[in-house]
PDB file of N, CA and C in Angstrom:
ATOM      1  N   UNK A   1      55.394 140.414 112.588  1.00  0.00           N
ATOM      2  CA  UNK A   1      55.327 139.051 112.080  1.00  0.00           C
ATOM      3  C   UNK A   1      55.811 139.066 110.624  1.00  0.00           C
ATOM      4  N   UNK A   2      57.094 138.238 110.824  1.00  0.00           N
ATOM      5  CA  UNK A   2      57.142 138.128 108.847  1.00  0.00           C
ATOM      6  C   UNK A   2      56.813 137.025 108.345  1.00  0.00           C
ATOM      7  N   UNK A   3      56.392 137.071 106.500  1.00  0.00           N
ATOM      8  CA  UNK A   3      55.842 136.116 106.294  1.00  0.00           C
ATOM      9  C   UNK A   3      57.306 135.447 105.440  1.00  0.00           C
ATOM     10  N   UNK A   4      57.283 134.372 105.295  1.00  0.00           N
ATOM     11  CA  UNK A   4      58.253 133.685 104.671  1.00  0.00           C
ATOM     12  C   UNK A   4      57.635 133.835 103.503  1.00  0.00           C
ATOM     13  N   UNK A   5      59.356 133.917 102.455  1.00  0.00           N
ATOM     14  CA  UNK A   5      58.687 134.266 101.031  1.00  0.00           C
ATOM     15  C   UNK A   5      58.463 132.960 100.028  1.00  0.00           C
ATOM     16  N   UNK A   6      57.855 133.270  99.330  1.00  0.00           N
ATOM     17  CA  UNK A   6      57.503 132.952  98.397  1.00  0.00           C
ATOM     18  C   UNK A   6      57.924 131.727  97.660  1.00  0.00           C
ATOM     19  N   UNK A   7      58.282 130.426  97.726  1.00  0.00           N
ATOM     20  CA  UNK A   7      59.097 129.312  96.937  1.00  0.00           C
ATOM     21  C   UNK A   7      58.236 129.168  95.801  1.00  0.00           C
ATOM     22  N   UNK A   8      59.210 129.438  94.203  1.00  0.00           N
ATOM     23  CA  UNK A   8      58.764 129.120  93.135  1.00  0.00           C
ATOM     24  C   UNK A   8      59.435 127.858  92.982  1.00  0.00           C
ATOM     25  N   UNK A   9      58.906 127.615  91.737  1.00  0.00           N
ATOM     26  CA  UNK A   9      59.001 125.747  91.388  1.00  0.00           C
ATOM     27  C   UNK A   9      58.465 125.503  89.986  1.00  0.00           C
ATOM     28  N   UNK A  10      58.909 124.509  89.757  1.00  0.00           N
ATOM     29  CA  UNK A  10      58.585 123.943  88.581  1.00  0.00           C
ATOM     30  C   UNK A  10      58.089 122.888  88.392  1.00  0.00           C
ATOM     31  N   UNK A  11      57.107 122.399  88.319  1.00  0.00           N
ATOM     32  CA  UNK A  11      56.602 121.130  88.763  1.00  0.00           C
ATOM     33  C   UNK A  11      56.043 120.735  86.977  1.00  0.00           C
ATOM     34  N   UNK A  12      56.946 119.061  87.072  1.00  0.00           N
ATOM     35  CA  UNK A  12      56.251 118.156  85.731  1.00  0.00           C
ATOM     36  C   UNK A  12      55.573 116.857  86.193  1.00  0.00           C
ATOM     37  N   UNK A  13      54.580 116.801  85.770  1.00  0.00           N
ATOM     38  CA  UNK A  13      54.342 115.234  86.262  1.00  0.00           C
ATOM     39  C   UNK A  13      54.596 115.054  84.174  1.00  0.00           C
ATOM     40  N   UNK A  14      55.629 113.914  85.091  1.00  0.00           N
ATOM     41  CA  UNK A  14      55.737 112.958  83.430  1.00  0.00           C
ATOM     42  C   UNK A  14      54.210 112.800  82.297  1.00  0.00           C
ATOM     43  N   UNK A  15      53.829 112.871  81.154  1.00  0.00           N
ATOM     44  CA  UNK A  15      52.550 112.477  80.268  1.00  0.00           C
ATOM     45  C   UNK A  15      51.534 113.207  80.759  1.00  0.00           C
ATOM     46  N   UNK A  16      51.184 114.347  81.960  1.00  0.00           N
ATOM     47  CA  UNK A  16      50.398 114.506  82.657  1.00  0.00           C
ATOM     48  C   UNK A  16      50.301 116.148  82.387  1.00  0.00           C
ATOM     49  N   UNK A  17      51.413 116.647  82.936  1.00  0.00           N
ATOM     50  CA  UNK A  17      51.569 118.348  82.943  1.00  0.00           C
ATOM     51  C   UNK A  17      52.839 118.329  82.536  1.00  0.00           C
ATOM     52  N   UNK A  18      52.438 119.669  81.521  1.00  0.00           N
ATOM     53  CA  UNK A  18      53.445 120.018  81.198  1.00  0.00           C
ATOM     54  C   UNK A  18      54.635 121.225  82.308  1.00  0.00           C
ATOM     55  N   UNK A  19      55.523 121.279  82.260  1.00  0.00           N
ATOM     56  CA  UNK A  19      56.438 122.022  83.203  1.00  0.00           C
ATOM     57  C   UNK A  19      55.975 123.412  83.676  1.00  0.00           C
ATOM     58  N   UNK A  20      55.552 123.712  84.762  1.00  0.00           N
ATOM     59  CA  UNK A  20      54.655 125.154  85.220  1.00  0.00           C
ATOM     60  C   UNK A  20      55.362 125.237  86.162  1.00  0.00           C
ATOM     61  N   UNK A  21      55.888 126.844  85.780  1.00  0.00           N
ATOM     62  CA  UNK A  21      56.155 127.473  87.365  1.00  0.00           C
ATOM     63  C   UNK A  21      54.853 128.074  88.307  1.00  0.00           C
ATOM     64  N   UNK A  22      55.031 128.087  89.506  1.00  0.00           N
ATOM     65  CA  UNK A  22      54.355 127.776  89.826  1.00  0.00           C
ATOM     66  C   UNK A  22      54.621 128.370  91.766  1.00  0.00           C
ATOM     67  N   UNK A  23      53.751 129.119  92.785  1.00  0.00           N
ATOM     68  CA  UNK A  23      54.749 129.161  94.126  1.00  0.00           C
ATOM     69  C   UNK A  23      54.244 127.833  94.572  1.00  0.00           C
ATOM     70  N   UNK A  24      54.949 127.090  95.416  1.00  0.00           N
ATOM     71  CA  UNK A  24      54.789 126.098  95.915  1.00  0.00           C
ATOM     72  C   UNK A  24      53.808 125.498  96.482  1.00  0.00           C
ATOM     73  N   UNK A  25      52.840 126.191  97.476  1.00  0.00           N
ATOM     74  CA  UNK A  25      51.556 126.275  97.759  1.00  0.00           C
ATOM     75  C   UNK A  25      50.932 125.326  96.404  1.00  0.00           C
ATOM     76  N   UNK A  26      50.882 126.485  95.796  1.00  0.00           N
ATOM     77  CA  UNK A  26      49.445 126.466  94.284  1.00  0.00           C
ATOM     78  C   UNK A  26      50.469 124.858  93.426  1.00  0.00           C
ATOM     79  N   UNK A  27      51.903 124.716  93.367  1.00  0.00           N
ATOM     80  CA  UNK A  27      52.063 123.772  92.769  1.00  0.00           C
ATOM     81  C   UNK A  27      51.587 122.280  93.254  1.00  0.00           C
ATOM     82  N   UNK A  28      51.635 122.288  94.787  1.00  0.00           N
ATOM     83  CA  UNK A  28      51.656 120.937  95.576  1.00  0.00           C
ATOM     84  C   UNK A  28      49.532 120.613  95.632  1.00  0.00           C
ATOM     85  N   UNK A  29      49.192 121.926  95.431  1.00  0.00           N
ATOM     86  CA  UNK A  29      47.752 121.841  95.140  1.00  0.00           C
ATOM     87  C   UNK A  29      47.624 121.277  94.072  1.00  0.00           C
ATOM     88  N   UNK A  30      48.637 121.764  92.903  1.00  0.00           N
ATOM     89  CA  UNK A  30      47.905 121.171  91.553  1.00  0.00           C
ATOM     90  C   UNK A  30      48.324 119.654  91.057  1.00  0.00           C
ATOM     91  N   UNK A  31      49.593 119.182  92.089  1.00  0.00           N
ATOM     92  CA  UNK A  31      49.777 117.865  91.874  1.00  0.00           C
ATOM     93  C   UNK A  31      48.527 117.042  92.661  1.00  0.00           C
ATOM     94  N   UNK A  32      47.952 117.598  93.670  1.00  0.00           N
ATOM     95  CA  UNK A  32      46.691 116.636  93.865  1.00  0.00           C
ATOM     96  C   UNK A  32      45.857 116.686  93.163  1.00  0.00           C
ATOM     97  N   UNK A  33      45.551 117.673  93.081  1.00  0.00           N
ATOM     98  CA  UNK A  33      44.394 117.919  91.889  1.00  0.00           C
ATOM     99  C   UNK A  33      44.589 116.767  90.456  1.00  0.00           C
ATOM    100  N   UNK A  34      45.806 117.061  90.025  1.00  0.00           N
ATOM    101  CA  UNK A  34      45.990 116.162  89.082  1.00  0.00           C
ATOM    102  C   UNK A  34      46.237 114.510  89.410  1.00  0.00           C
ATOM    103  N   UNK A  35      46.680 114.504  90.023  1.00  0.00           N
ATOM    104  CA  UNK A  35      47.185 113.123  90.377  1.00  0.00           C
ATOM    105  C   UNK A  35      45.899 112.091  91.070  1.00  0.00           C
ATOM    106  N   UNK A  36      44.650 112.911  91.645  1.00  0.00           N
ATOM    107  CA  UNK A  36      43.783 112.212  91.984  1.00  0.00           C
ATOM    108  C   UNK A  36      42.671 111.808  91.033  1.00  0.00           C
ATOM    109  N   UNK A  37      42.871 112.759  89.854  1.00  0.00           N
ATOM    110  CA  UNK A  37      41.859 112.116  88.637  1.00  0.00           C
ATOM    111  C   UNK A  37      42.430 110.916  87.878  1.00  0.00           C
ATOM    112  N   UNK A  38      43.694 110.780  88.360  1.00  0.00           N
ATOM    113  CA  UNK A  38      43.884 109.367  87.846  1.00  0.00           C
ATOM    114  C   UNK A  38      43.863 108.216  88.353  1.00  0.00           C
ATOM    115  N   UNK A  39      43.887 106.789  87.504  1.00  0.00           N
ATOM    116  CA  UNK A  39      43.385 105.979  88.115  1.00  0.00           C
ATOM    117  C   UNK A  39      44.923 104.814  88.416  1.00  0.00           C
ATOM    118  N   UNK A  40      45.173 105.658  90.234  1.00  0.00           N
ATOM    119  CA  UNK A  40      46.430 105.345  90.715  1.00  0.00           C
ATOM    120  C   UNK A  40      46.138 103.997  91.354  1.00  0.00           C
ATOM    121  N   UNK A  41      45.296 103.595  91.611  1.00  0.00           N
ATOM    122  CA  UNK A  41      45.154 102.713  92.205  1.00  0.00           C
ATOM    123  C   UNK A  41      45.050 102.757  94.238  1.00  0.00           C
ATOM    124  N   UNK A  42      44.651 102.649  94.528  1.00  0.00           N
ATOM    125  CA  UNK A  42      44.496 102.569  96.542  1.00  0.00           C
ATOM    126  C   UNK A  42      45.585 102.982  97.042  1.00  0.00           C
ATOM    127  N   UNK A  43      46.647 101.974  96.838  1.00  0.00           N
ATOM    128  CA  UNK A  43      48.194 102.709  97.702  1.00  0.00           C
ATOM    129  C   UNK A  43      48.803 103.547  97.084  1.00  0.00           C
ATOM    130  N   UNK A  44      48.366 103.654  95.394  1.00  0.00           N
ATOM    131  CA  UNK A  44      49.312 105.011  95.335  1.00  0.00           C
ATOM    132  C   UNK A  44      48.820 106.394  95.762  1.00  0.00           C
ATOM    133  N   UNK A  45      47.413 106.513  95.720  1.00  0.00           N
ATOM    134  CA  UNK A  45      47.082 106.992  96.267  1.00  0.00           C
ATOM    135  C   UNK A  45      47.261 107.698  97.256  1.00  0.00           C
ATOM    136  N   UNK A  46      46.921 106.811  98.421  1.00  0.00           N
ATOM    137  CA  UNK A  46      47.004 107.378  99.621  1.00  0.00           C
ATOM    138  C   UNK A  46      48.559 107.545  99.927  1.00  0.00           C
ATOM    139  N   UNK A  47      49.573 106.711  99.679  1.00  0.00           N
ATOM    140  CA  UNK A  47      50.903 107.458  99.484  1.00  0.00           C
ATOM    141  C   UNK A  47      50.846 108.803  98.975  1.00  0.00           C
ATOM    142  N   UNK A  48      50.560 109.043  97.858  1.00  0.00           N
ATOM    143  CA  UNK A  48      50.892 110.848  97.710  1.00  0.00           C
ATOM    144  C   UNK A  48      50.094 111.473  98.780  1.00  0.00           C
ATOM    145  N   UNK A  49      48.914 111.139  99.187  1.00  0.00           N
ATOM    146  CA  UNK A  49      47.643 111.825 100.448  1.00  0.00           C
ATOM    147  C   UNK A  49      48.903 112.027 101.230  1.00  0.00           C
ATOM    148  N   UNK A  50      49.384 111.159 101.822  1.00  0.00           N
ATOM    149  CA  UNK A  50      50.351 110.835 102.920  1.00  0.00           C
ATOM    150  C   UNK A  50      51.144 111.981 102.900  1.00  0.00           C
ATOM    151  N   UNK A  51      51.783 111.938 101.705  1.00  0.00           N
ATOM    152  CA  UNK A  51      52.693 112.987 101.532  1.00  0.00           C
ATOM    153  C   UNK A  51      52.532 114.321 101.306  1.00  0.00           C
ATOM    154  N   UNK A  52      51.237 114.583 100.954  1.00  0.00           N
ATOM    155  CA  UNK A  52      50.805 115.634 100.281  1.00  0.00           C
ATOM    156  C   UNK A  52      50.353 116.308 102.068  1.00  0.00           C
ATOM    157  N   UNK A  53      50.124 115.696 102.903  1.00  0.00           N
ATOM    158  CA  UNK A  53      49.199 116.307 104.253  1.00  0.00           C
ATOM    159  C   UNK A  53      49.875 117.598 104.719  1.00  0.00           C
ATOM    160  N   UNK A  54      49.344 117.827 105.639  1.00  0.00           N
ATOM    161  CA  UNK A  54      49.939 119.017 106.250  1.00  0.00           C
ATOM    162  C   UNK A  54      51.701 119.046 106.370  1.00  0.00           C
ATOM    163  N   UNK A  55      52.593 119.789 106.191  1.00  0.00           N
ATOM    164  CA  UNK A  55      53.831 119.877 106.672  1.00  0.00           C
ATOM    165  C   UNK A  55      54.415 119.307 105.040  1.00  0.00           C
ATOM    166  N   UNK A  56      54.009 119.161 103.768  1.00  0.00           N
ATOM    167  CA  UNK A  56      53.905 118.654 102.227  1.00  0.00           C
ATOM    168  C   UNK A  56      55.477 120.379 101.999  1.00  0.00           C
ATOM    169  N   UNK A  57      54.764 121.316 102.507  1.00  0.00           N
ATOM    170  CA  UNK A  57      55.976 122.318 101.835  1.00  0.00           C
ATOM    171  C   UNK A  57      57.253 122.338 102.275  1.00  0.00           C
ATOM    172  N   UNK A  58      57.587 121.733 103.672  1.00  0.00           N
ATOM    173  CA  UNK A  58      58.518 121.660 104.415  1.00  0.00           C
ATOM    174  C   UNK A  58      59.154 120.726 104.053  1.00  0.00           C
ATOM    175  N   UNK A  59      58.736 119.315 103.604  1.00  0.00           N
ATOM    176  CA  UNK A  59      59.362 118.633 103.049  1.00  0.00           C
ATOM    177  C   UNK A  59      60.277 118.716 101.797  1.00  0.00           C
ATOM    178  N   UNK A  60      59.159 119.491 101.030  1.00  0.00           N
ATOM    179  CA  UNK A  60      59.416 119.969  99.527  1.00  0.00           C
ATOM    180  C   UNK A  60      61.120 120.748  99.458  1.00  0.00           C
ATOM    181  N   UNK A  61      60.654 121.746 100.236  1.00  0.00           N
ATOM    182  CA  UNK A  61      61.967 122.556 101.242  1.00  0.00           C
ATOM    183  C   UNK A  61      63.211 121.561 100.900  1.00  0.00           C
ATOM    184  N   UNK A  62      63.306 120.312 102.101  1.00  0.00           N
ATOM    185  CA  UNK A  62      63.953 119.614 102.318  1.00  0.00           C
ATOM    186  C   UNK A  62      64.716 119.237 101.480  1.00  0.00           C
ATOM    187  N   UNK A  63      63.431 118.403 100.714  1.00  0.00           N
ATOM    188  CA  UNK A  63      64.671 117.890  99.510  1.00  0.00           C
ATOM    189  C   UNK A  63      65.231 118.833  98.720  1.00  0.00           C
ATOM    190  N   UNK A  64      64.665 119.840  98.433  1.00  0.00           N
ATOM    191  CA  UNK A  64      65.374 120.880  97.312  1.00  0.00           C
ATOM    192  C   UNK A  64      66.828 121.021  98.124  1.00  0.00           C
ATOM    193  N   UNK A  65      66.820 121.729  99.355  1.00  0.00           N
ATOM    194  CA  UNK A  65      68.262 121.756 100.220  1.00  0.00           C
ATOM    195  C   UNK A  65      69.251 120.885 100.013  1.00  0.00           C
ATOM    196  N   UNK A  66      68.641 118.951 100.143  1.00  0.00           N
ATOM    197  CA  UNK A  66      69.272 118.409 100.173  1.00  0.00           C
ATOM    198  C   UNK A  66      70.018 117.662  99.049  1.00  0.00           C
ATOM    199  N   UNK A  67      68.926 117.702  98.226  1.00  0.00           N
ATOM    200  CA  UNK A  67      68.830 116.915  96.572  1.00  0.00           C
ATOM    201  C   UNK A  67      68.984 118.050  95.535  1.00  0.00           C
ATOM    202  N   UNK A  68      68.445 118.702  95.708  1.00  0.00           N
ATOM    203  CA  UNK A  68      68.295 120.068  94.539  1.00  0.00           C
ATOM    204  C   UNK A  68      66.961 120.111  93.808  1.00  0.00           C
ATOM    205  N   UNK A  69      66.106 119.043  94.168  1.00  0.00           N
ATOM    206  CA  UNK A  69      65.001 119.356  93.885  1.00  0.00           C
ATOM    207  C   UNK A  69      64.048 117.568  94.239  1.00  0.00           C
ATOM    208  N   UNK A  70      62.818 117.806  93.896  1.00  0.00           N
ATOM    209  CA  UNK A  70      62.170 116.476  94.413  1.00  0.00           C
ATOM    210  C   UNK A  70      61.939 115.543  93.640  1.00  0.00           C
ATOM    211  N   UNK A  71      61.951 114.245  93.442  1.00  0.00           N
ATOM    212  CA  UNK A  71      61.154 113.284  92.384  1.00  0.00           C
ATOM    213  C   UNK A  71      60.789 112.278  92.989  1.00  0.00           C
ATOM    214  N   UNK A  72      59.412 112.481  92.783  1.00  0.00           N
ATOM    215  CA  UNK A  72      58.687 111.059  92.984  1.00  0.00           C
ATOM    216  C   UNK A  72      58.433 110.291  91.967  1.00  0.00           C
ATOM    217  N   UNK A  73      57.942 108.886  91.799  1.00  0.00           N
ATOM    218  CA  UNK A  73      57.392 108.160  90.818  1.00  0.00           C
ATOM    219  C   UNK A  73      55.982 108.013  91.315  1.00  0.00           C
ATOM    220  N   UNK A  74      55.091 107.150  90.143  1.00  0.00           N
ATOM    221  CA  UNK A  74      53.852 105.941  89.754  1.00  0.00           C
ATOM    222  C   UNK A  74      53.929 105.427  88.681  1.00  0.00           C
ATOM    223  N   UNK A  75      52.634 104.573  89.051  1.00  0.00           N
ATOM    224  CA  UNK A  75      52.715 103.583  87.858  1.00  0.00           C
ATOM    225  C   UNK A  75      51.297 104.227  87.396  1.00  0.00           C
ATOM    226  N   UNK A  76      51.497 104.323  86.101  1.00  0.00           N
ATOM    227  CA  UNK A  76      50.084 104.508  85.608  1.00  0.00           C
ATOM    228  C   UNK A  76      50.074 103.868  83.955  1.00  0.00           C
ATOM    229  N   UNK A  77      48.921 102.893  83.566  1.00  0.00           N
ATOM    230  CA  UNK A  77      48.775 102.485  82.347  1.00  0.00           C
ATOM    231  C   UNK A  77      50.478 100.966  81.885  1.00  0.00           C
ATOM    232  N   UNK A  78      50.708 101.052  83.080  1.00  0.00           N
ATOM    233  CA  UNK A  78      52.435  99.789  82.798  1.00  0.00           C
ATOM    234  C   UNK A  78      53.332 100.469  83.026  1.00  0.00           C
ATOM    235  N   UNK A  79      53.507 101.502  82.997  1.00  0.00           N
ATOM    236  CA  UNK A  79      54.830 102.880  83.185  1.00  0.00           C
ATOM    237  C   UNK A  79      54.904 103.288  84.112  1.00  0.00           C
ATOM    238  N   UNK A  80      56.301 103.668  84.483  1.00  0.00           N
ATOM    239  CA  UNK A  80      56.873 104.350  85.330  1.00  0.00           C
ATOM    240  C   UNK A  80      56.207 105.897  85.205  1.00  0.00           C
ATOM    241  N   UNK A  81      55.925 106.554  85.804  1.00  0.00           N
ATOM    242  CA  UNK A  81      55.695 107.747  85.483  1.00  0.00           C
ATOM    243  C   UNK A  81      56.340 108.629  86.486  1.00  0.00           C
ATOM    244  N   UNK A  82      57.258 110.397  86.504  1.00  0.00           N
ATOM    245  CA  UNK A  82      57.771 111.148  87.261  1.00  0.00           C
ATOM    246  C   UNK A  82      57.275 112.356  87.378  1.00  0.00           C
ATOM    247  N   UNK A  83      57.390 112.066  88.866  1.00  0.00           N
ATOM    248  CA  UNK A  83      56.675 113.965  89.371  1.00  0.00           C
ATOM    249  C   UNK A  83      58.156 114.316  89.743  1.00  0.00           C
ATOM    250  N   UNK A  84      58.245 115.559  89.349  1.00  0.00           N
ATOM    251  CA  UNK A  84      59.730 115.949  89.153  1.00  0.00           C
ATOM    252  C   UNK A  84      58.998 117.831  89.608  1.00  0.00           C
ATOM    253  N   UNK A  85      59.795 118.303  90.831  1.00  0.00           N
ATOM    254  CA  UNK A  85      59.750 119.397  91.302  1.00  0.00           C
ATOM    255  C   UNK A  85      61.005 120.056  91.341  1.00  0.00           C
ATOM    256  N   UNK A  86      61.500 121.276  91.026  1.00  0.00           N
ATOM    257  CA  UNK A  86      62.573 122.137  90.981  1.00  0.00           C
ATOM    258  C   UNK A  86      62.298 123.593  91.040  1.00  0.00           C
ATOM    259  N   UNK A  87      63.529 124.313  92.366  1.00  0.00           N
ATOM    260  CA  UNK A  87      63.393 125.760  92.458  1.00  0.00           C
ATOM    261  C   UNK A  87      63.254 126.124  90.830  1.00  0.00           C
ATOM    262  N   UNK A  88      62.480 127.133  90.587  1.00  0.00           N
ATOM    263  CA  UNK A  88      62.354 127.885  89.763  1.00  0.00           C
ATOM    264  C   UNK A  88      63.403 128.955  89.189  1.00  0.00           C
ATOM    265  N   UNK A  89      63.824 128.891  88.241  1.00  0.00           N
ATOM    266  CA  UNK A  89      64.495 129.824  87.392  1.00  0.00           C
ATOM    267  C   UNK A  89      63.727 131.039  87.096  1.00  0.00           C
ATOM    268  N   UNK A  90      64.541 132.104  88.291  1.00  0.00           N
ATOM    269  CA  UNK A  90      63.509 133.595  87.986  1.00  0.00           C
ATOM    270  C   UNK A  90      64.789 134.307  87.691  1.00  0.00           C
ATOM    271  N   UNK A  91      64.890 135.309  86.017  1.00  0.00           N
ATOM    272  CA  UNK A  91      65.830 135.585  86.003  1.00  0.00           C
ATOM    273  C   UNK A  91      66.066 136.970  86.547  1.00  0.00           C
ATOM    274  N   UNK A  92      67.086 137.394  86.981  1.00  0.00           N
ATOM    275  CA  UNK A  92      67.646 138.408  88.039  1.00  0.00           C
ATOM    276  C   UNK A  92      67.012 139.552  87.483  1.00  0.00           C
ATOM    277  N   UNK A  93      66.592 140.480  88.733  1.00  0.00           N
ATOM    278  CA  UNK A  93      66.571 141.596  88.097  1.00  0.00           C
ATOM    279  C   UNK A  93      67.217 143.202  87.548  1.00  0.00           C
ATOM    280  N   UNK A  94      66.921 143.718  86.644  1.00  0.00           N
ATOM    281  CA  UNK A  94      67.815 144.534  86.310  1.00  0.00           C
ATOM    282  C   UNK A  94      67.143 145.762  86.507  1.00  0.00           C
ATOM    283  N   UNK A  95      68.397 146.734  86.443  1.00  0.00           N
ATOM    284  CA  UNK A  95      67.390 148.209  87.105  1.00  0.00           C
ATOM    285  C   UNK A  95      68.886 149.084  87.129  1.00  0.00           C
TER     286      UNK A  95
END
């Protein structure tokens, strides 16, 4: 059985976090984590829930393939605010 490796990332939520790499797993954890102490209101909410559910890394996947990386928005406080995800810059190794 192999395990699929590892997707690093970079995940910013706009005013919120600052830019952390991060493997994908532990990043899509820490956008809930963060994103639910704020006060998103009902549908934004459960929109990210939505998105965040099971099958959340496969998507992630997706867009990186297709887009080069992910961005969502909210509104928080009158503003636009961006969750902005990107493969990670790991630099090569030497040896």
């Amino acid at each position: 059985m192999t395990k699929e490796p590892v997707t690093l990332v970079t995940l910013e939520i706009e005013g919120v976090v600052e830019p952390v790499a991060l493997p994908l797993s532990e990043a899509l954890a820490r956008l809930w984590d963060e994103l639910k102490r704020l006060p998103l209101g009902a549908n934004q909410l459960e929109a990210y829930r939505h998105f965040l559910r099971a099958g959340a890394e496969e998507r992630v996947r997706a867009a990186f393939l297709e887009d080069g990386l992910l961005q969502l928005s909210f509104a928080l406080d009158g503003e636009i605010r961006l969750v902005r995800a990107t493969p990670a810059r790991v630099p090569a190794a030497t040896g």
